[in-house]
PDB file of N, CA and C in Angstrom:
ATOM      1  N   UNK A   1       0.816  -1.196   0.000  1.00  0.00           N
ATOM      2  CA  UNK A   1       0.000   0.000   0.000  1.00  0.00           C
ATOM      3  C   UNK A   1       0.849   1.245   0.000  1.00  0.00           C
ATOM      4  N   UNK A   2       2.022   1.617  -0.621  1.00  0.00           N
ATOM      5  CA  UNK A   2       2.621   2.485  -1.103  1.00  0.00           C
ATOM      6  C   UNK A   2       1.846   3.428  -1.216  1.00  0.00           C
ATOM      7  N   UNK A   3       2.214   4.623  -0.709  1.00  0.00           N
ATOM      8  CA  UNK A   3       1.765   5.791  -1.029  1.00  0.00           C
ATOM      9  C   UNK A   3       0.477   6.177  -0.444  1.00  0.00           C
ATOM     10  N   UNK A   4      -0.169   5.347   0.110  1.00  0.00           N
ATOM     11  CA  UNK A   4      -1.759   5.236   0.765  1.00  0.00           C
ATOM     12  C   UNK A   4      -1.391   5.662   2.172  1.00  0.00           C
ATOM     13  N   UNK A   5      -2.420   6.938   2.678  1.00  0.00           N
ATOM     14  CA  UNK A   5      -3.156   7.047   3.809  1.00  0.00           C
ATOM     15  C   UNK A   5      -3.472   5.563   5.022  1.00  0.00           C
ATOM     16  N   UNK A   6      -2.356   4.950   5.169  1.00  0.00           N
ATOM     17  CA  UNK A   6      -2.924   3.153   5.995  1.00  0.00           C
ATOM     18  C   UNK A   6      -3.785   3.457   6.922  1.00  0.00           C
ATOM     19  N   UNK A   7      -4.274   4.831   7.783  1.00  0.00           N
ATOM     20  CA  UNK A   7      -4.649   4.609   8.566  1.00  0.00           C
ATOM     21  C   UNK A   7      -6.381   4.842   8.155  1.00  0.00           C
ATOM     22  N   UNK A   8      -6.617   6.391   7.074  1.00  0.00           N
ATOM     23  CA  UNK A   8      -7.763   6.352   6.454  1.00  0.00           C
ATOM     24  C   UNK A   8      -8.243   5.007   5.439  1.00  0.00           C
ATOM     25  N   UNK A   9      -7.304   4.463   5.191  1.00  0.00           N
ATOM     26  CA  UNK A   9      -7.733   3.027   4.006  1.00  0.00           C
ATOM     27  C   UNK A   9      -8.784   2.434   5.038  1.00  0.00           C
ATOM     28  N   UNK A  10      -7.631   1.648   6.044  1.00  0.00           N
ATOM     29  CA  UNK A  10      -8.253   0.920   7.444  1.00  0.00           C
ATOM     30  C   UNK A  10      -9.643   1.504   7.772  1.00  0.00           C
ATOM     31  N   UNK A  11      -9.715   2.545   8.390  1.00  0.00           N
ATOM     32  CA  UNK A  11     -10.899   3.385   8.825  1.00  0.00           C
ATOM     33  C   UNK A  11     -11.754   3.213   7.719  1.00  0.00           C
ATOM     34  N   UNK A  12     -12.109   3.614   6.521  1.00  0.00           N
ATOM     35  CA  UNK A  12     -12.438   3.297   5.650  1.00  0.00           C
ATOM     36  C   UNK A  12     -13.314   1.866   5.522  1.00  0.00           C
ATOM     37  N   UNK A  13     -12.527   0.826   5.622  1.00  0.00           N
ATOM     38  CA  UNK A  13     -13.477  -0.646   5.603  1.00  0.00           C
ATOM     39  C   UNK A  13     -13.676  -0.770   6.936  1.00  0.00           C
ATOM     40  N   UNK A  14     -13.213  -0.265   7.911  1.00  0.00           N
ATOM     41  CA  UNK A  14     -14.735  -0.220   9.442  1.00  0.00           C
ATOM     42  C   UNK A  14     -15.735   0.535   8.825  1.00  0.00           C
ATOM     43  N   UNK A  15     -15.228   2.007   8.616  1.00  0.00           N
ATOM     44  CA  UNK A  15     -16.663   2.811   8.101  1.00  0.00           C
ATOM     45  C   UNK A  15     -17.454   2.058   7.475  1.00  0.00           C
ATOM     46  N   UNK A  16     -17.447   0.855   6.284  1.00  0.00           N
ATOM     47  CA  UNK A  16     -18.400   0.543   5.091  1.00  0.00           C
ATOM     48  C   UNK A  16     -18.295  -1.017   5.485  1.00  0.00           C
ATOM     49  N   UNK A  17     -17.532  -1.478   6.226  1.00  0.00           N
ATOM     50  CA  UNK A  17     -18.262  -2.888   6.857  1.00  0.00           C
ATOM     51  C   UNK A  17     -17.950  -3.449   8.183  1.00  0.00           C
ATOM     52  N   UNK A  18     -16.883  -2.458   8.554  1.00  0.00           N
ATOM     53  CA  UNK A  18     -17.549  -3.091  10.120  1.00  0.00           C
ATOM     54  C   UNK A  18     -18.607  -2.631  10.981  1.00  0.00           C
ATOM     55  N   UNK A  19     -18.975  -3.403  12.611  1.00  0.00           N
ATOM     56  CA  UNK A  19     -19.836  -3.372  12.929  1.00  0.00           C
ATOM     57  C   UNK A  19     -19.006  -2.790  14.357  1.00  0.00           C
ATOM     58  N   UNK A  20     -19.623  -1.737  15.043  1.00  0.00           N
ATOM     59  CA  UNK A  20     -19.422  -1.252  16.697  1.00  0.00           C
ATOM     60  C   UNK A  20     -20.501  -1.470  17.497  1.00  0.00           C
ATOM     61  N   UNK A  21     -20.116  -1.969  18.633  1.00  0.00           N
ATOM     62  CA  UNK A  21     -21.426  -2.150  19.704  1.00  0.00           C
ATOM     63  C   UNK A  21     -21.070  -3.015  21.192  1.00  0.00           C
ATOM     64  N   UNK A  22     -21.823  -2.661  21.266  1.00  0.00           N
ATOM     65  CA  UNK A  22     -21.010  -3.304  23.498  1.00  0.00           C
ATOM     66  C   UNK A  22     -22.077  -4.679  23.293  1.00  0.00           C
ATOM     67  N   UNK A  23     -20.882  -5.655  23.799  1.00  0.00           N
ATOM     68  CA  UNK A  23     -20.988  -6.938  23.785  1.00  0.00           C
ATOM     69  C   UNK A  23     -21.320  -7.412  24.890  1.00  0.00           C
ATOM     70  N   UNK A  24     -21.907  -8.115  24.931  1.00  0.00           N
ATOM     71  CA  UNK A  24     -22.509  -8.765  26.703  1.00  0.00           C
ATOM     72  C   UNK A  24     -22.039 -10.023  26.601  1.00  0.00           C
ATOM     73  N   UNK A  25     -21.497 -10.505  27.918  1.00  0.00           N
ATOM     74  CA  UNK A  25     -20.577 -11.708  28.005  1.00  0.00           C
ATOM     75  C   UNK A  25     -21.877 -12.615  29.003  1.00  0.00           C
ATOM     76  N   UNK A  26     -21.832 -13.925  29.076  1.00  0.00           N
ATOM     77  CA  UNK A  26     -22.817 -14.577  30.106  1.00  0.00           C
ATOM     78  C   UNK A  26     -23.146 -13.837  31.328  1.00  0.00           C
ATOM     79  N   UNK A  27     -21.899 -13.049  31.913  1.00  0.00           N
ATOM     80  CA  UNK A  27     -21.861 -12.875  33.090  1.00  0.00           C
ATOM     81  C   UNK A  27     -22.605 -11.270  33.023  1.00  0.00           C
ATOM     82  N   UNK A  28     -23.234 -10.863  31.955  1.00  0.00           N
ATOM     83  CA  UNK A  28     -23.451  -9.317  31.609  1.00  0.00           C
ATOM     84  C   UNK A  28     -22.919  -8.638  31.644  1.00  0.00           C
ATOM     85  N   UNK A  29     -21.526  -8.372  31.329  1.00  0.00           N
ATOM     86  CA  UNK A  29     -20.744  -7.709  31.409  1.00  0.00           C
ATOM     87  C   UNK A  29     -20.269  -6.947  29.828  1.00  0.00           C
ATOM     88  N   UNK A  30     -20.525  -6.093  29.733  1.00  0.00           N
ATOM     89  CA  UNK A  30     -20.213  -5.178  28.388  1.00  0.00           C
ATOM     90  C   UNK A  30     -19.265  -4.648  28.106  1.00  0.00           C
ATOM     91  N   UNK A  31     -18.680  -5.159  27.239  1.00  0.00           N
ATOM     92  CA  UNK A  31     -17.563  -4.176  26.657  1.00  0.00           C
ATOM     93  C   UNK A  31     -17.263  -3.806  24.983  1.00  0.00           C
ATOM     94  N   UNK A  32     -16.784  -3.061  24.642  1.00  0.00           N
ATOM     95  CA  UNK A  32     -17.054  -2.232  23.429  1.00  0.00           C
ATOM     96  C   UNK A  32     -16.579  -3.214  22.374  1.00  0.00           C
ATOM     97  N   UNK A  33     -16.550  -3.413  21.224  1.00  0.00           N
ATOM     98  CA  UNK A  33     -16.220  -4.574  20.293  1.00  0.00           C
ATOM     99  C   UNK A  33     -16.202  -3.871  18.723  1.00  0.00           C
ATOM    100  N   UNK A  34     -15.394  -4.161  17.983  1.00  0.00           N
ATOM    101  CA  UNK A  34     -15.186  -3.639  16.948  1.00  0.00           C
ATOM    102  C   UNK A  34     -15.270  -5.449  16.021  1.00  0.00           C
ATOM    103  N   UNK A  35     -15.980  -5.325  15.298  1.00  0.00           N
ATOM    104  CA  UNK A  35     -15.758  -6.417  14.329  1.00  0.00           C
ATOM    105  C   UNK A  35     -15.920  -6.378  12.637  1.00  0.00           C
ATOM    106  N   UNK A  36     -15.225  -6.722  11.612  1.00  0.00           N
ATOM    107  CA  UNK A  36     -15.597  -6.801  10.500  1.00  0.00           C
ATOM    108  C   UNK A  36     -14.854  -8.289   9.791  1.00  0.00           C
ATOM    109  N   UNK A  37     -16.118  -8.721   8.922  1.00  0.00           N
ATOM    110  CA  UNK A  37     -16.073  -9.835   8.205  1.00  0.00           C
ATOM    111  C   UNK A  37     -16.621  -9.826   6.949  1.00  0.00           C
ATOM    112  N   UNK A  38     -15.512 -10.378   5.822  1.00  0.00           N
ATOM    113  CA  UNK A  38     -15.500 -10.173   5.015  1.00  0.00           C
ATOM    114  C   UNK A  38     -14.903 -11.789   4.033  1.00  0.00           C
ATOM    115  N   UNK A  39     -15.133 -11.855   2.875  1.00  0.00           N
ATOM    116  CA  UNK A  39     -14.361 -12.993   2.046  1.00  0.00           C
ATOM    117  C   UNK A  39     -12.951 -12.878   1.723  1.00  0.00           C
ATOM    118  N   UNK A  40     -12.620 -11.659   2.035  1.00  0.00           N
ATOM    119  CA  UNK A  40     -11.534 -11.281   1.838  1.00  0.00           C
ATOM    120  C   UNK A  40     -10.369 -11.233   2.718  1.00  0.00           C
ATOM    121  N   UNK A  41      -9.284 -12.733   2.809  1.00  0.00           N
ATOM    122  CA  UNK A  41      -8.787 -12.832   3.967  1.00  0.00           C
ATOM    123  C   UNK A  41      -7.534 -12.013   3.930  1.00  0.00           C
ATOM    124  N   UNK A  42      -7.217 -11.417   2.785  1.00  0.00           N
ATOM    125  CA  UNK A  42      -5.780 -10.918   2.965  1.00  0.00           C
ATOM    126  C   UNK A  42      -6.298  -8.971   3.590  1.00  0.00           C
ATOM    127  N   UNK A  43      -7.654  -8.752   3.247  1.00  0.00           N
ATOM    128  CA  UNK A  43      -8.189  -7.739   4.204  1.00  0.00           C
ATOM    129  C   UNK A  43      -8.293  -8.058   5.573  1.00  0.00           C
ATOM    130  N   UNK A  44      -8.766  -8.468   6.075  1.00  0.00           N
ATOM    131  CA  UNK A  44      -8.746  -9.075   7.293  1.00  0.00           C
ATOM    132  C   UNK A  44      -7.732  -8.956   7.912  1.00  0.00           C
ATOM    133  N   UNK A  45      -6.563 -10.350   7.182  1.00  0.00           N
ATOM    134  CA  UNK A  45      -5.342 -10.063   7.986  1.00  0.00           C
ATOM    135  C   UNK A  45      -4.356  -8.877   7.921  1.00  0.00           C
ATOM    136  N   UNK A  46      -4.756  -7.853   7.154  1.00  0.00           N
ATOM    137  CA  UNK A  46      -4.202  -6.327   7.229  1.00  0.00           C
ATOM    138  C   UNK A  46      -4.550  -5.719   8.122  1.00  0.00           C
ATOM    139  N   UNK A  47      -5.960  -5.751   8.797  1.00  0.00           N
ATOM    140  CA  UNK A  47      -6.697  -4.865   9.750  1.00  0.00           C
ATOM    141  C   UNK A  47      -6.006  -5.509  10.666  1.00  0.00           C
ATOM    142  N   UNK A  48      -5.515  -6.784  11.201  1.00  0.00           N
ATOM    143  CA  UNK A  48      -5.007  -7.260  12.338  1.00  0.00           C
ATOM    144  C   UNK A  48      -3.592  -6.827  12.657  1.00  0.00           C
ATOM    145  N   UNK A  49      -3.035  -6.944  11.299  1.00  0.00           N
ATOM    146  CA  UNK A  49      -1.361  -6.717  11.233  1.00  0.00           C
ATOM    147  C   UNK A  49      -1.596  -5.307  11.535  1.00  0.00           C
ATOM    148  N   UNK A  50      -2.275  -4.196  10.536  1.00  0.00           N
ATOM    149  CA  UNK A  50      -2.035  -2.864  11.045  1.00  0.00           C
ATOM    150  C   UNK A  50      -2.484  -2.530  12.371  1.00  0.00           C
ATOM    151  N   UNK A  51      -3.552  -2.856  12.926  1.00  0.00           N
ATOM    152  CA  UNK A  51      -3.477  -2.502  14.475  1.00  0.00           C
ATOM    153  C   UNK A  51      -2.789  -2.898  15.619  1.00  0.00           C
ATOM    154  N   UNK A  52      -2.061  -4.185  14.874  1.00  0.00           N
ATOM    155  CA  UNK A  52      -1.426  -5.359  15.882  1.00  0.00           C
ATOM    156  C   UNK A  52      -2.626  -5.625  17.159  1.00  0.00           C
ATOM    157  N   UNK A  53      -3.726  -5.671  17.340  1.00  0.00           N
ATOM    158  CA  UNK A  53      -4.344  -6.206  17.660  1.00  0.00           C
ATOM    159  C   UNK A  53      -5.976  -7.320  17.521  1.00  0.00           C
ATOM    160  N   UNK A  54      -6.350  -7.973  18.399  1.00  0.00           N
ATOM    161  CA  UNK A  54      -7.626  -8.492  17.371  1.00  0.00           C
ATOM    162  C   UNK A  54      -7.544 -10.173  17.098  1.00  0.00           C
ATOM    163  N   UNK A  55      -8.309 -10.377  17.447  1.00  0.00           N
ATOM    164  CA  UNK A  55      -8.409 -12.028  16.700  1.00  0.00           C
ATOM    165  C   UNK A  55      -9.038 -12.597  14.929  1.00  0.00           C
ATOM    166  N   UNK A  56      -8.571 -13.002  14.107  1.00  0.00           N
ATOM    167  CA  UNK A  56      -9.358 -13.540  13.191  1.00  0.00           C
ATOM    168  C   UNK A  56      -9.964 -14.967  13.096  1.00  0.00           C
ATOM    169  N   UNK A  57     -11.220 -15.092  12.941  1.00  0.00           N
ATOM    170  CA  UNK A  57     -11.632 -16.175  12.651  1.00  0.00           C
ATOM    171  C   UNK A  57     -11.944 -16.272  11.592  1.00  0.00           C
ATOM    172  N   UNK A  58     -11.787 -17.772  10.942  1.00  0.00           N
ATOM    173  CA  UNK A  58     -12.555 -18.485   9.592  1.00  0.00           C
ATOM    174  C   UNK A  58     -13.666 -19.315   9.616  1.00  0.00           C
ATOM    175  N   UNK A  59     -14.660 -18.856   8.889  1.00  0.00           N
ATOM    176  CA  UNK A  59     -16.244 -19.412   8.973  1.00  0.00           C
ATOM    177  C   UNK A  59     -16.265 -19.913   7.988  1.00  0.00           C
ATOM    178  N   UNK A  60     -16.909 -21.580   7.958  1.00  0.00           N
ATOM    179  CA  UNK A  60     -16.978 -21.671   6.661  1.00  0.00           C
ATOM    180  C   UNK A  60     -18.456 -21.416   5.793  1.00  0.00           C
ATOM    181  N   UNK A  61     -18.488 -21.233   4.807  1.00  0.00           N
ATOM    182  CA  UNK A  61     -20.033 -20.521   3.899  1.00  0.00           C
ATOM    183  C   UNK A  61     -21.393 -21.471   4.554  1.00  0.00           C
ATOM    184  N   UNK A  62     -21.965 -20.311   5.158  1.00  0.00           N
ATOM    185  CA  UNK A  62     -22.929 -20.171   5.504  1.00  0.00           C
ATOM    186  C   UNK A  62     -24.332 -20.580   4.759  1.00  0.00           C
ATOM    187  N   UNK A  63     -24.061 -20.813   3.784  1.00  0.00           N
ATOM    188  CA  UNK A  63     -25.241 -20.928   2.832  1.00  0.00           C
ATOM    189  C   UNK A  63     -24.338 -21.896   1.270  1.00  0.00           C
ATOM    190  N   UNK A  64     -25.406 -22.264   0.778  1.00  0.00           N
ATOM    191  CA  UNK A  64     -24.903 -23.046  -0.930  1.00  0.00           C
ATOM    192  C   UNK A  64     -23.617 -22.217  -1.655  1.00  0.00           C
ATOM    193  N   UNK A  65     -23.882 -21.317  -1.906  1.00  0.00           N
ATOM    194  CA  UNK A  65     -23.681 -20.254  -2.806  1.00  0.00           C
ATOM    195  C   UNK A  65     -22.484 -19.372  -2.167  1.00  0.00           C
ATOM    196  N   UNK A  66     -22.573 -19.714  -0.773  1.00  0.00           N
ATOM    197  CA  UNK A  66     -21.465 -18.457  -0.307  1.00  0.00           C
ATOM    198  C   UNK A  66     -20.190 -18.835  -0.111  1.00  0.00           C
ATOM    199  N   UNK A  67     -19.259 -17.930  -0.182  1.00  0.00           N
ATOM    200  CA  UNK A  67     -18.034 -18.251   0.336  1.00  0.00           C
ATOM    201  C   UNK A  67     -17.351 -18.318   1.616  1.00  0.00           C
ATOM    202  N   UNK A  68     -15.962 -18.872   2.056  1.00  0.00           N
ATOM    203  CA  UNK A  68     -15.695 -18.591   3.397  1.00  0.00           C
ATOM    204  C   UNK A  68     -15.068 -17.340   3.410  1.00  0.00           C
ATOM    205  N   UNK A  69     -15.849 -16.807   4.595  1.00  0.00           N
ATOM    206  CA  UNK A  69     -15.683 -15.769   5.644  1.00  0.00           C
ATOM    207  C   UNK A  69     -14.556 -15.806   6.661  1.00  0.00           C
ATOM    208  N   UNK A  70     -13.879 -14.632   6.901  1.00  0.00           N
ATOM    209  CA  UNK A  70     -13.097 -14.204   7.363  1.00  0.00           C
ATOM    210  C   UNK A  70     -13.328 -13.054   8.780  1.00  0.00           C
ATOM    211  N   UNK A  71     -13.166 -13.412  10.049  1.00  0.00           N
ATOM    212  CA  UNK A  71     -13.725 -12.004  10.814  1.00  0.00           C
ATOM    213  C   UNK A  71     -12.435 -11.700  11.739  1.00  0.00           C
ATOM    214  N   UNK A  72     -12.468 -10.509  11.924  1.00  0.00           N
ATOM    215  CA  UNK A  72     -11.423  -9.451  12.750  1.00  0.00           C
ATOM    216  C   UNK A  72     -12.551  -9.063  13.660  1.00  0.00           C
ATOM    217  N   UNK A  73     -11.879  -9.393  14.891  1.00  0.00           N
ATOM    218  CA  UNK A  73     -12.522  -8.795  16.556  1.00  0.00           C
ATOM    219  C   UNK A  73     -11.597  -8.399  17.239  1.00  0.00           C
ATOM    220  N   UNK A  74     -11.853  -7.173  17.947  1.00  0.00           N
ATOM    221  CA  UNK A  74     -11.115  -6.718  19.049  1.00  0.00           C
ATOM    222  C   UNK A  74     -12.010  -5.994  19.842  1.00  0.00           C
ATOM    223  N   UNK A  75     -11.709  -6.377  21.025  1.00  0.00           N
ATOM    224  CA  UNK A  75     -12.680  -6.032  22.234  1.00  0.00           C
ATOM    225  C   UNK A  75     -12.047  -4.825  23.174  1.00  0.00           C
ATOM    226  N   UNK A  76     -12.499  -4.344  23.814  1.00  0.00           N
ATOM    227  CA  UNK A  76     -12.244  -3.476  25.192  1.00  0.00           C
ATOM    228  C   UNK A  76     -11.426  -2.055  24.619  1.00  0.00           C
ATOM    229  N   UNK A  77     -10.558  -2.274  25.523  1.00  0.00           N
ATOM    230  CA  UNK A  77      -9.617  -0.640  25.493  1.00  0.00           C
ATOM    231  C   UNK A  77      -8.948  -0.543  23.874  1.00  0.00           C
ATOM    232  N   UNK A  78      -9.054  -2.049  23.343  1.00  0.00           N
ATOM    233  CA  UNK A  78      -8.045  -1.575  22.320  1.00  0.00           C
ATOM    234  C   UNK A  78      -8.965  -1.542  21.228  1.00  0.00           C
ATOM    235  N   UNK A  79     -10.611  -1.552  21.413  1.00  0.00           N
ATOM    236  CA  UNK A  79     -11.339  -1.316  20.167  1.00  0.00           C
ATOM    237  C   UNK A  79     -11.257   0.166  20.648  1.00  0.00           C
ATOM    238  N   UNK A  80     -11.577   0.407  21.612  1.00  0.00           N
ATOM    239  CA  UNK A  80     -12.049   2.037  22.188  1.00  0.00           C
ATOM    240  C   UNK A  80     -10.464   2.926  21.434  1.00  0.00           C
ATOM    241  N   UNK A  81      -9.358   2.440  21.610  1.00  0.00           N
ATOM    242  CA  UNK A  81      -7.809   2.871  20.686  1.00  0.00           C
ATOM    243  C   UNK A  81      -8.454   2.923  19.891  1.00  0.00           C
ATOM    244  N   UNK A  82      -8.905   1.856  18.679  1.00  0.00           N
ATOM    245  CA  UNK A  82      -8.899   2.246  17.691  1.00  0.00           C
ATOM    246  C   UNK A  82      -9.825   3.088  17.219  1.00  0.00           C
ATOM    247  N   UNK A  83     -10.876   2.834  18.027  1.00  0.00           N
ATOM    248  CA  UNK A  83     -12.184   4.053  17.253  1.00  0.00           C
ATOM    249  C   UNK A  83     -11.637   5.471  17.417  1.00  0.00           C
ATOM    250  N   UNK A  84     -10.977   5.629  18.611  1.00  0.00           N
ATOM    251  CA  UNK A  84     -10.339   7.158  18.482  1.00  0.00           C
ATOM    252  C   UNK A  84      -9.601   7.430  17.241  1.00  0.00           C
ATOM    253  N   UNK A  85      -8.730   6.522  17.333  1.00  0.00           N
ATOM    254  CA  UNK A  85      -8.015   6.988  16.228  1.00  0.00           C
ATOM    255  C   UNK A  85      -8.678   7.208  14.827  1.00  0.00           C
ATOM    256  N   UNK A  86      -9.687   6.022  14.496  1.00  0.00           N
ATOM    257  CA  UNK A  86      -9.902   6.294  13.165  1.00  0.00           C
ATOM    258  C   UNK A  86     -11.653   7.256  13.118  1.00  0.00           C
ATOM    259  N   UNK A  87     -11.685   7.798  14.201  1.00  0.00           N
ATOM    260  CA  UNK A  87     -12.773   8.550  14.332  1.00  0.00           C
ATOM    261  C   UNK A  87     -12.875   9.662  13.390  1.00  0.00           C
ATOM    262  N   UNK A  88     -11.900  10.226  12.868  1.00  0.00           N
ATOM    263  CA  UNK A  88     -12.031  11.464  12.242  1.00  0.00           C
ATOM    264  C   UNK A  88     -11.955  11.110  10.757  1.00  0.00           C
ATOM    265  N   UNK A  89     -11.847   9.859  10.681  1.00  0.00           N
ATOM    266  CA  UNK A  89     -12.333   9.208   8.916  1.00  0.00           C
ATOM    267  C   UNK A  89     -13.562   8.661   9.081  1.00  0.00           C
ATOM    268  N   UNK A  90     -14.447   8.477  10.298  1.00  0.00           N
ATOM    269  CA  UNK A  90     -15.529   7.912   9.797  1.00  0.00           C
ATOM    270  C   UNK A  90     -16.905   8.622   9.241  1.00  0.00           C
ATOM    271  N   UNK A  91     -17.837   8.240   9.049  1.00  0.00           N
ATOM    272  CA  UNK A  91     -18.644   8.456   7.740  1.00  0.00           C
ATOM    273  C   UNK A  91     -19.981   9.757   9.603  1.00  0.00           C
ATOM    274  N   UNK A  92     -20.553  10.771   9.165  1.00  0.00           N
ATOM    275  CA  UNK A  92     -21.546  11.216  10.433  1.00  0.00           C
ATOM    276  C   UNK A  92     -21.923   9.629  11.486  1.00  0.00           C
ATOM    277  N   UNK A  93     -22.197   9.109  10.862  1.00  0.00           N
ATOM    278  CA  UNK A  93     -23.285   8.075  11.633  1.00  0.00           C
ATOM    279  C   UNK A  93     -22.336   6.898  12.544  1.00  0.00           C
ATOM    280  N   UNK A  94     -21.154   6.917  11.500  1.00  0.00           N
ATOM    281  CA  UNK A  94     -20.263   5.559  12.444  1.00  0.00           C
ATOM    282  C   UNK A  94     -19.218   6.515  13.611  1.00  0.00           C
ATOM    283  N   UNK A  95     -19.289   8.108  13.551  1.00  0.00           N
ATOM    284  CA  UNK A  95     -18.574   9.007  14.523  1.00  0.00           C
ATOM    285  C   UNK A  95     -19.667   8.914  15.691  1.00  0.00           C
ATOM    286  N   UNK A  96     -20.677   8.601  15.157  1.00  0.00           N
ATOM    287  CA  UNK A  96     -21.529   8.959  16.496  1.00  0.00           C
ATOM    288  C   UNK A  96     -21.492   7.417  17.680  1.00  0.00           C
ATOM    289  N   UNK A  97     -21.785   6.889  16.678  1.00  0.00           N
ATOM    290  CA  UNK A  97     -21.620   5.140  17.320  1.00  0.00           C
ATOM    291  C   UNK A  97     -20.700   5.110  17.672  1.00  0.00           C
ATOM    292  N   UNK A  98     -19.208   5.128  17.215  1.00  0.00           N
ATOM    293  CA  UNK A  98     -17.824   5.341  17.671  1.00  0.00           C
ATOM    294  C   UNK A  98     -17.816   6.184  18.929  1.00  0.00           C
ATOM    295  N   UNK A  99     -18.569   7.264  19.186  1.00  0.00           N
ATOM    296  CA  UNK A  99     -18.318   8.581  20.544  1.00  0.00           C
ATOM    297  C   UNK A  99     -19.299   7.791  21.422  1.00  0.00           C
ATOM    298  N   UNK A 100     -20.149   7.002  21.094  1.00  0.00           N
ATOM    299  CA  UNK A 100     -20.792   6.771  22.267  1.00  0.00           C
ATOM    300  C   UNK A 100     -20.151   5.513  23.100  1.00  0.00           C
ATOM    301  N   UNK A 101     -19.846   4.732  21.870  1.00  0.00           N
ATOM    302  CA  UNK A 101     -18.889   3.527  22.993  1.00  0.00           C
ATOM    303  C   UNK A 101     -17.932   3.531  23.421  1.00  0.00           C
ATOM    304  N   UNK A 102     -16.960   4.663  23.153  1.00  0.00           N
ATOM    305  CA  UNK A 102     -16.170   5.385  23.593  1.00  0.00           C
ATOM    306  C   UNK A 102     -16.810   5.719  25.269  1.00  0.00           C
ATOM    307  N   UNK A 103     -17.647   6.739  24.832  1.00  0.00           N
ATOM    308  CA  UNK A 103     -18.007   7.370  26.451  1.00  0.00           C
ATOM    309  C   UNK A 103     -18.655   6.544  27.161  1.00  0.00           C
ATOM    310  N   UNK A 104     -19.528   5.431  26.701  1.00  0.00           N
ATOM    311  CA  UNK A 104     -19.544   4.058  27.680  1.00  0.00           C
ATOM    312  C   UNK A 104     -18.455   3.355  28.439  1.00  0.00           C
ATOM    313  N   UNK A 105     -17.457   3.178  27.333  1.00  0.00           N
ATOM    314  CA  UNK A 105     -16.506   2.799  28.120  1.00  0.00           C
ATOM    315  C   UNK A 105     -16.123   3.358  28.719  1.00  0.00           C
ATOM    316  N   UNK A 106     -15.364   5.024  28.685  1.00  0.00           N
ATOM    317  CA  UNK A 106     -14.948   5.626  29.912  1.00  0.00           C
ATOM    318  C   UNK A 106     -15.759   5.638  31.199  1.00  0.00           C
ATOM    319  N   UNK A 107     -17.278   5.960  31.031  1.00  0.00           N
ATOM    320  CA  UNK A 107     -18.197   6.210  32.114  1.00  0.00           C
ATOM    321  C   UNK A 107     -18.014   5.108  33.042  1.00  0.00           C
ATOM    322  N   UNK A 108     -18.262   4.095  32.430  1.00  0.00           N
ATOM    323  CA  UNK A 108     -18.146   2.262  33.239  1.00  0.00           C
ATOM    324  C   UNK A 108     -16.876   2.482  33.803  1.00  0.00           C
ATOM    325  N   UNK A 109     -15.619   2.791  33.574  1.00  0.00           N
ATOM    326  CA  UNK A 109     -14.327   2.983  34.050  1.00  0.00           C
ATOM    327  C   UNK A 109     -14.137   3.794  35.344  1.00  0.00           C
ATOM    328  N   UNK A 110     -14.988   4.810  35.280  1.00  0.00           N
ATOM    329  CA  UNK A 110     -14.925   5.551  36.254  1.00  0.00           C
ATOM    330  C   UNK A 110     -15.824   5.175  37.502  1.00  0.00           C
ATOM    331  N   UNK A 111     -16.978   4.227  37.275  1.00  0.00           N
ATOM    332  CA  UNK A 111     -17.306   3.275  38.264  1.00  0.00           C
ATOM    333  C   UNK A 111     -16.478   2.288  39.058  1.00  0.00           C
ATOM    334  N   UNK A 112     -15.691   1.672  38.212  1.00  0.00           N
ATOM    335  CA  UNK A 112     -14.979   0.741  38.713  1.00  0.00           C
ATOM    336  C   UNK A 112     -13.425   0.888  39.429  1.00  0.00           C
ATOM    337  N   UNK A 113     -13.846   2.029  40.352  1.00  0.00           N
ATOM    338  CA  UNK A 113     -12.192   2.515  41.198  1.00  0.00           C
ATOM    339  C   UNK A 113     -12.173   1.526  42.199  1.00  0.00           C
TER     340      UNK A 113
END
């Protein structure tokens, strides 16, 4: 990716396919989650390599017709890292989703002294 913006590219395929939202664990416990899945594994494993964080999993096709899927997750402080960072490339609607799980997470933080 010579010559490319890596960090707007990245931001970029969260903006148009990943998903943000606080995750509830058995125990109800929420924390912020960044995920995107795609067929495209050498995307995938870029979003992991460039953040150095994150797990990928391989799904296999879901249906006749589909292909295998590829997903990037990262949970807690280091999705809340990244939404800061790539906050100022995202699209009105994924800045707002991005600021709020952001300030969830801080708020919950400041409960837990």
């Amino acid at each position: 990716m010579s010559g490319l913006n890596n960090l707007g590219y990245f931001a970029g395929i969260l903006d148009g396919e990943g998903s943000f939202f606080m995750e509830q664990n058995q125990k109800n416990y929420k924390t912020p989650t960044i995920a995107c899945e795609m067929c495209d594994e050498d995307v995938i494993l870029s979003l992991q390599d460039y953040f150095g964080v994150g797990h990928v999993n391989k799904f296999p096709p879901r249906k006749k017709k589909w292909k295998t899927s590829y997903r990037w997750r990262v949970r807690g402080a280091n999705a809340v890292a990244i939404l800061k960072i790539c906050c100022k490339y995202f699209s009105i609607r994924r800045k707002e989703k991005a600021n709020s799980l952001i300030k969830q997470f801080l708020d919950r933080r400041k409960h837990v002294v």
